[in-house]
PDB file of N, CA and C in Angstrom:
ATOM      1  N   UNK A   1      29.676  33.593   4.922  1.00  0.00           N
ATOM      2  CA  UNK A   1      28.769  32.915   3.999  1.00  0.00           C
ATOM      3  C   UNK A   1      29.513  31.868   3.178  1.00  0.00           C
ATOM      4  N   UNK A   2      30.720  32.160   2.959  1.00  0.00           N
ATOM      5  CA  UNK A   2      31.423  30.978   2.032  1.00  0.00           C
ATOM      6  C   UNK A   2      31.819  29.695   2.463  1.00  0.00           C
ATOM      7  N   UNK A   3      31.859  29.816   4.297  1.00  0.00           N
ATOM      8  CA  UNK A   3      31.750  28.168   5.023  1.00  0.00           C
ATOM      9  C   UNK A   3      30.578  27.739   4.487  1.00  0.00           C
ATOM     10  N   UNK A   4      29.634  28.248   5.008  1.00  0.00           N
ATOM     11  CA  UNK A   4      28.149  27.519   4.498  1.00  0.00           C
ATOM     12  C   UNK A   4      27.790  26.739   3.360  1.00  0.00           C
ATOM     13  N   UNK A   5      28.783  27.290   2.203  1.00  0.00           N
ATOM     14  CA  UNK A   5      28.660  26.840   0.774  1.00  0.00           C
ATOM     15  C   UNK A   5      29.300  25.522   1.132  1.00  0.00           C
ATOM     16  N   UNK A   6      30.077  25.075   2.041  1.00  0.00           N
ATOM     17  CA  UNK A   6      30.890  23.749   1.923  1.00  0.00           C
ATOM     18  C   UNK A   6      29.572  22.578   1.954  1.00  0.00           C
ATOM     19  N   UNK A   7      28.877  23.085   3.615  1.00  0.00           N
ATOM     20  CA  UNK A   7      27.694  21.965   3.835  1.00  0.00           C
ATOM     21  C   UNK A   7      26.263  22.177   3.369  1.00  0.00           C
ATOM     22  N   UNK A   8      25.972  23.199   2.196  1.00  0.00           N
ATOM     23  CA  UNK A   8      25.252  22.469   0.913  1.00  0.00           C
ATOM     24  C   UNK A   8      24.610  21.605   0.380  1.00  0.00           C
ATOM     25  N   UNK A   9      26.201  20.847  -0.209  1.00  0.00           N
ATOM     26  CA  UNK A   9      26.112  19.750  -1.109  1.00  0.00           C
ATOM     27  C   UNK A   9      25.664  18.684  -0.387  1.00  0.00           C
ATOM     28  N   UNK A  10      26.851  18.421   0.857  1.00  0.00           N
ATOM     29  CA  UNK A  10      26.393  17.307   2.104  1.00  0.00           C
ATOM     30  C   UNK A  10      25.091  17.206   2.268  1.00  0.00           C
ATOM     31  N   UNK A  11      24.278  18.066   2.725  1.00  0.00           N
ATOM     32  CA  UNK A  11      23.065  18.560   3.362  1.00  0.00           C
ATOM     33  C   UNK A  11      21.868  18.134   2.305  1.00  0.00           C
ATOM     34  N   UNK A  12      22.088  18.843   1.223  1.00  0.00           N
ATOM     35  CA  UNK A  12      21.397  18.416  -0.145  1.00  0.00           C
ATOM     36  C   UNK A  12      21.081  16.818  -0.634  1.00  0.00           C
ATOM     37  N   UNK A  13      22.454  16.278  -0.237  1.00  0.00           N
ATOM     38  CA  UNK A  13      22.415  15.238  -0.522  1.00  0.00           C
ATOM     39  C   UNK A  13      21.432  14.045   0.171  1.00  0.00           C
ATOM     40  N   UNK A  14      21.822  14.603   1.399  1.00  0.00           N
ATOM     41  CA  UNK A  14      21.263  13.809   2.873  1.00  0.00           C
ATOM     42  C   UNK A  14      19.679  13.993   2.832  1.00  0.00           C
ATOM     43  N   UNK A  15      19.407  15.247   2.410  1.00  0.00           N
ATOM     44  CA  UNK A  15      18.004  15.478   2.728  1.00  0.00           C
ATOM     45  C   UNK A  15      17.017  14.986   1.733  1.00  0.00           C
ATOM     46  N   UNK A  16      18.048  14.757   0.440  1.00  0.00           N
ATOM     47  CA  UNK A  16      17.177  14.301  -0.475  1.00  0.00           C
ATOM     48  C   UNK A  16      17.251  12.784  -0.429  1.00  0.00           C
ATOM     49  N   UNK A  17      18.048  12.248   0.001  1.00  0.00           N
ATOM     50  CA  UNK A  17      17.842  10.808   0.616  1.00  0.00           C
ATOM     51  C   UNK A  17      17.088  10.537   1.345  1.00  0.00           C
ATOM     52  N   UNK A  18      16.915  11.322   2.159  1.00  0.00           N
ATOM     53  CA  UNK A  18      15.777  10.732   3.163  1.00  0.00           C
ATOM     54  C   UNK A  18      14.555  11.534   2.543  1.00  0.00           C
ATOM     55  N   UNK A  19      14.488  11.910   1.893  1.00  0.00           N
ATOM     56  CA  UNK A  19      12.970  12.088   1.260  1.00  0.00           C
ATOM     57  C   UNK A  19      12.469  10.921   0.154  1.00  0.00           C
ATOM     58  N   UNK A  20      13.810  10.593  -0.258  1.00  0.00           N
ATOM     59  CA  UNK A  20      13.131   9.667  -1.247  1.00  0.00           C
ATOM     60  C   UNK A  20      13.135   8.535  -0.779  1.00  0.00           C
ATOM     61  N   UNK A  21      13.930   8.130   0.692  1.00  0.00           N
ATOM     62  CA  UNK A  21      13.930   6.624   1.155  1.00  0.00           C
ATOM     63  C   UNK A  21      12.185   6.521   2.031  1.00  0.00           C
ATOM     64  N   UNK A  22      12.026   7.503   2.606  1.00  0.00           N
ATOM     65  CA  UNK A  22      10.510   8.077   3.724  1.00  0.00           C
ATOM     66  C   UNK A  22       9.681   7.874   1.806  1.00  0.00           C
ATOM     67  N   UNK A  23       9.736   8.258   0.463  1.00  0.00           N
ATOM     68  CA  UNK A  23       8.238   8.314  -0.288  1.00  0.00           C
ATOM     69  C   UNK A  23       8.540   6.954  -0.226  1.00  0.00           C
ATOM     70  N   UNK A  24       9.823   5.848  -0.414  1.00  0.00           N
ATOM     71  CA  UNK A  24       9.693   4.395  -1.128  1.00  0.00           C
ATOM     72  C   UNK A  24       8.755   3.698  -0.215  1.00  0.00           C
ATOM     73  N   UNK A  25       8.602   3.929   1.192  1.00  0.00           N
ATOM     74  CA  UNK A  25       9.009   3.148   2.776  1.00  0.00           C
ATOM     75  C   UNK A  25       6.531   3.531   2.294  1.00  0.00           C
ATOM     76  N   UNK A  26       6.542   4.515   2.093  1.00  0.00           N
ATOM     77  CA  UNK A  26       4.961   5.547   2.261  1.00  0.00           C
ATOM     78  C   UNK A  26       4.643   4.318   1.138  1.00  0.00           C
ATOM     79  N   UNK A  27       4.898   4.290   0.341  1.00  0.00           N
ATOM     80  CA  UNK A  27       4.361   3.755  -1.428  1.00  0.00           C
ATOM     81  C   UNK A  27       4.339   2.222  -0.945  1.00  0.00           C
ATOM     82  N   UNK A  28       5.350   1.918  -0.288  1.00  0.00           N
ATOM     83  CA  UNK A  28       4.860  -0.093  -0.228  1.00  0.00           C
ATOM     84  C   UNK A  28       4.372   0.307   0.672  1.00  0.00           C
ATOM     85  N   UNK A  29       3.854   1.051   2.247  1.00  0.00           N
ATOM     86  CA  UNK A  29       3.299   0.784   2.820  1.00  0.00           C
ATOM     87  C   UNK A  29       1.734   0.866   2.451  1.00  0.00           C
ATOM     88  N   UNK A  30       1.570   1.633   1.872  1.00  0.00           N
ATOM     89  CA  UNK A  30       0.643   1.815   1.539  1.00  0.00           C
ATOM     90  C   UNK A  30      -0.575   0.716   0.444  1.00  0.00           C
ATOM     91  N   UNK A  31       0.979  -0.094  -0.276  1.00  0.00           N
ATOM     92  CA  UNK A  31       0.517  -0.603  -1.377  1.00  0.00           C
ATOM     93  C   UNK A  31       0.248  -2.089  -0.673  1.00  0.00           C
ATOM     94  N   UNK A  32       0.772  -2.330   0.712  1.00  0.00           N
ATOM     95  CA  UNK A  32       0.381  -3.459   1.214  1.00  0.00           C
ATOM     96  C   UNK A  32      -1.009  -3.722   1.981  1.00  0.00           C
ATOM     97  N   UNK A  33      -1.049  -2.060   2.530  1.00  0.00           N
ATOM     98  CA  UNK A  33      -2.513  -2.018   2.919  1.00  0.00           C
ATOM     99  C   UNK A  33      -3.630  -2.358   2.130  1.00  0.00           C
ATOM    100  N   UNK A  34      -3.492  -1.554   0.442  1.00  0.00           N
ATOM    101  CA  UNK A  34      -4.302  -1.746  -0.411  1.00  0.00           C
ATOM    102  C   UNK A  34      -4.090  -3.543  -0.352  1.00  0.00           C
ATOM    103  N   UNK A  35      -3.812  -3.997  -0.222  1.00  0.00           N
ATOM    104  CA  UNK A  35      -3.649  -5.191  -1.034  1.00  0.00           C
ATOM    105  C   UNK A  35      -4.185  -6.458   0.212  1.00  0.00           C
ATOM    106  N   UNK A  36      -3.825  -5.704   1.421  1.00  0.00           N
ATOM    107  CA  UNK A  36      -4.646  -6.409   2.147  1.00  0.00           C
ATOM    108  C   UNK A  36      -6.199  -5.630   2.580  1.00  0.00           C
ATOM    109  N   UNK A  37      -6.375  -4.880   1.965  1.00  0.00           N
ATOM    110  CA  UNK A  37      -7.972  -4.508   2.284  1.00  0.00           C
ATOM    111  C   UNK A  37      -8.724  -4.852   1.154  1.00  0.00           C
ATOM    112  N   UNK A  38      -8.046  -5.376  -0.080  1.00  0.00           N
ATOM    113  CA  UNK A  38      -8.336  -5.851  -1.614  1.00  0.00           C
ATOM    114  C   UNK A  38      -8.816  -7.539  -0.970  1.00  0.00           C
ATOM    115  N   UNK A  39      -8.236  -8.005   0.027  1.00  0.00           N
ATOM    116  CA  UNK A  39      -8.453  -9.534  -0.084  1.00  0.00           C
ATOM    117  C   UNK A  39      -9.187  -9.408   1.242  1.00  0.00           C
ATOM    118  N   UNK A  40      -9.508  -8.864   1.979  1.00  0.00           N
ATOM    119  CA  UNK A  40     -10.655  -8.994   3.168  1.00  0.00           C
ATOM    120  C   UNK A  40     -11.669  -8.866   2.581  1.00  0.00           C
ATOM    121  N   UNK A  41     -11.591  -7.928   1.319  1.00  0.00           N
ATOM    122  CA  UNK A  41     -12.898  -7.607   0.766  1.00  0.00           C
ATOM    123  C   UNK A  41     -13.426  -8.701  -0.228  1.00  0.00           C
ATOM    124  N   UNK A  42     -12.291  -9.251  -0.660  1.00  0.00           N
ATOM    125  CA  UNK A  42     -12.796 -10.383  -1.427  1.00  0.00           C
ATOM    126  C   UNK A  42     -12.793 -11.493  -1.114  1.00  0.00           C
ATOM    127  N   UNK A  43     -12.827 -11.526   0.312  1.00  0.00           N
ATOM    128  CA  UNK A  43     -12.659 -13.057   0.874  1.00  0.00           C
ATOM    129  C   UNK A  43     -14.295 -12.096   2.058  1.00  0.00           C
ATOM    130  N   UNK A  44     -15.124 -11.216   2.268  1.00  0.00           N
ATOM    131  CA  UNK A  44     -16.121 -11.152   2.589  1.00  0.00           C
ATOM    132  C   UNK A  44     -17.193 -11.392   1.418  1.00  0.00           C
ATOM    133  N   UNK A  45     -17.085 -10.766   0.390  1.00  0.00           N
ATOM    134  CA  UNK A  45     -17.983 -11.036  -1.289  1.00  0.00           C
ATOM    135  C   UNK A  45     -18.213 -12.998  -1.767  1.00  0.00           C
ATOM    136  N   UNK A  46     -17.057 -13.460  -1.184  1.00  0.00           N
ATOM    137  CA  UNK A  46     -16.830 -15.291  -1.233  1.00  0.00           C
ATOM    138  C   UNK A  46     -18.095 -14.979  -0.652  1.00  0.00           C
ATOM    139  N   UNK A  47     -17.585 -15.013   1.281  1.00  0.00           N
ATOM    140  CA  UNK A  47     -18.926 -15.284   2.045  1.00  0.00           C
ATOM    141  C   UNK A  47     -20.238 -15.235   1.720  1.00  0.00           C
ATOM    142  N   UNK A  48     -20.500 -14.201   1.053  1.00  0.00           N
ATOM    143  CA  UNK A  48     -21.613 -13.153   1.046  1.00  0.00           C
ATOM    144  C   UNK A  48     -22.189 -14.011  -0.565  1.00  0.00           C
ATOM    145  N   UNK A  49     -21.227 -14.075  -1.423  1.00  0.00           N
ATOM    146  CA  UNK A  49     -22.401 -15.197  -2.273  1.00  0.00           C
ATOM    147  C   UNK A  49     -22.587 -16.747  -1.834  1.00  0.00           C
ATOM    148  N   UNK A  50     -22.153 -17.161  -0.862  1.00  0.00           N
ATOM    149  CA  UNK A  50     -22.027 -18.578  -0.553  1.00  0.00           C
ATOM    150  C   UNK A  50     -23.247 -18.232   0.205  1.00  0.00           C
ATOM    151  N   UNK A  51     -23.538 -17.393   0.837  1.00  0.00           N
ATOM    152  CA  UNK A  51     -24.384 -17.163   1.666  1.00  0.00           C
ATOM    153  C   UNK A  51     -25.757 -16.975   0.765  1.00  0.00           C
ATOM    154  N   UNK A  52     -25.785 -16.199  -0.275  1.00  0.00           N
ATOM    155  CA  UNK A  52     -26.678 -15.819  -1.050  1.00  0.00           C
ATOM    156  C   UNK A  52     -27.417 -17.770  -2.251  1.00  0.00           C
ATOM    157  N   UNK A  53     -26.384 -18.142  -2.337  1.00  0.00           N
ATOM    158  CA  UNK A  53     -26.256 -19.777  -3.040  1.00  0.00           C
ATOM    159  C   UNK A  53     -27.263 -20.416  -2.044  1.00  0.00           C
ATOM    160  N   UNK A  54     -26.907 -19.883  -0.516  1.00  0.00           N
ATOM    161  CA  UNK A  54     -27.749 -21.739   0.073  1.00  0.00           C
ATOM    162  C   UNK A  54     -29.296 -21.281   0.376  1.00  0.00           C
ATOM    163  N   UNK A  55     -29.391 -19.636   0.316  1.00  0.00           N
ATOM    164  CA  UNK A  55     -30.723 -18.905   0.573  1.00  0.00           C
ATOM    165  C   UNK A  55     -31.437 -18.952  -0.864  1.00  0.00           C
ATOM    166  N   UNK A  56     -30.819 -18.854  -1.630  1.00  0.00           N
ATOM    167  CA  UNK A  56     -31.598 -19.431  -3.442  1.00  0.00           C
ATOM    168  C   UNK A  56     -31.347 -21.136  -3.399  1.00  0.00           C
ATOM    169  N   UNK A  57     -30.570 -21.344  -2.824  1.00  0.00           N
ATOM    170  CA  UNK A  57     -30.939 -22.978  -3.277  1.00  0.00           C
ATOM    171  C   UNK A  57     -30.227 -23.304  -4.579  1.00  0.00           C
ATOM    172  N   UNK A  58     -29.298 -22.609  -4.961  1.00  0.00           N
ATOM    173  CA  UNK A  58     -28.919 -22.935  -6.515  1.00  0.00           C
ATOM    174  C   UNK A  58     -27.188 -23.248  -6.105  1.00  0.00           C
ATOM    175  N   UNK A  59     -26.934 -24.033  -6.860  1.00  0.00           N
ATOM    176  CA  UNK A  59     -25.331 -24.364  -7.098  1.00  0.00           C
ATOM    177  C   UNK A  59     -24.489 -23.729  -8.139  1.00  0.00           C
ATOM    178  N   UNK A  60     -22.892 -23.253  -7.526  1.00  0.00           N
ATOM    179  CA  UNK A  60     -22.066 -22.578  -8.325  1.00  0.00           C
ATOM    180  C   UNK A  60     -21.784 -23.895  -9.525  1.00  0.00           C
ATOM    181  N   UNK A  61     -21.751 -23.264 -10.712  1.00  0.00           N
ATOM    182  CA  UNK A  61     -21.421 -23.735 -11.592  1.00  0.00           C
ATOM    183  C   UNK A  61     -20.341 -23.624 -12.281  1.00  0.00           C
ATOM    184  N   UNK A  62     -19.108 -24.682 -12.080  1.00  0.00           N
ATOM    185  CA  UNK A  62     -17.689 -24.646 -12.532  1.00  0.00           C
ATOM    186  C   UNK A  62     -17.574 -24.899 -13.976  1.00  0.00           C
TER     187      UNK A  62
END
């Protein structure tokens, strides 16, 4: 049992690296998805009142 105590620390170390490099890698991936399903959606809502503007007949007002 007292070899075992050597690879531990090694092991500990390693494993907690790759847990926290796998959450960083999860968190932007994730945060790029959001961010591109944030602008499909707001580049369909454009459409969708431009569309709604020429069926009322009224102009955006800057």
């Amino acid at each position: 049992m007292a070899r075992y105590k050597l690879f531990i620390s090694p092991f500990a170390k390693v494993f907690l690296g790759a847990v926290f490099t796998f959450q960083v890698l999860h968190w932007t991936w994730l945060k790029l998805e959001m961010d591109e399903s944030k602008y499909e959606k707001n580049k369909e809502v454009t459409a969708l009142e431009e569309k709604a503007r020429e069926l009322t007949g009224t102009q955006k007002k800057m």
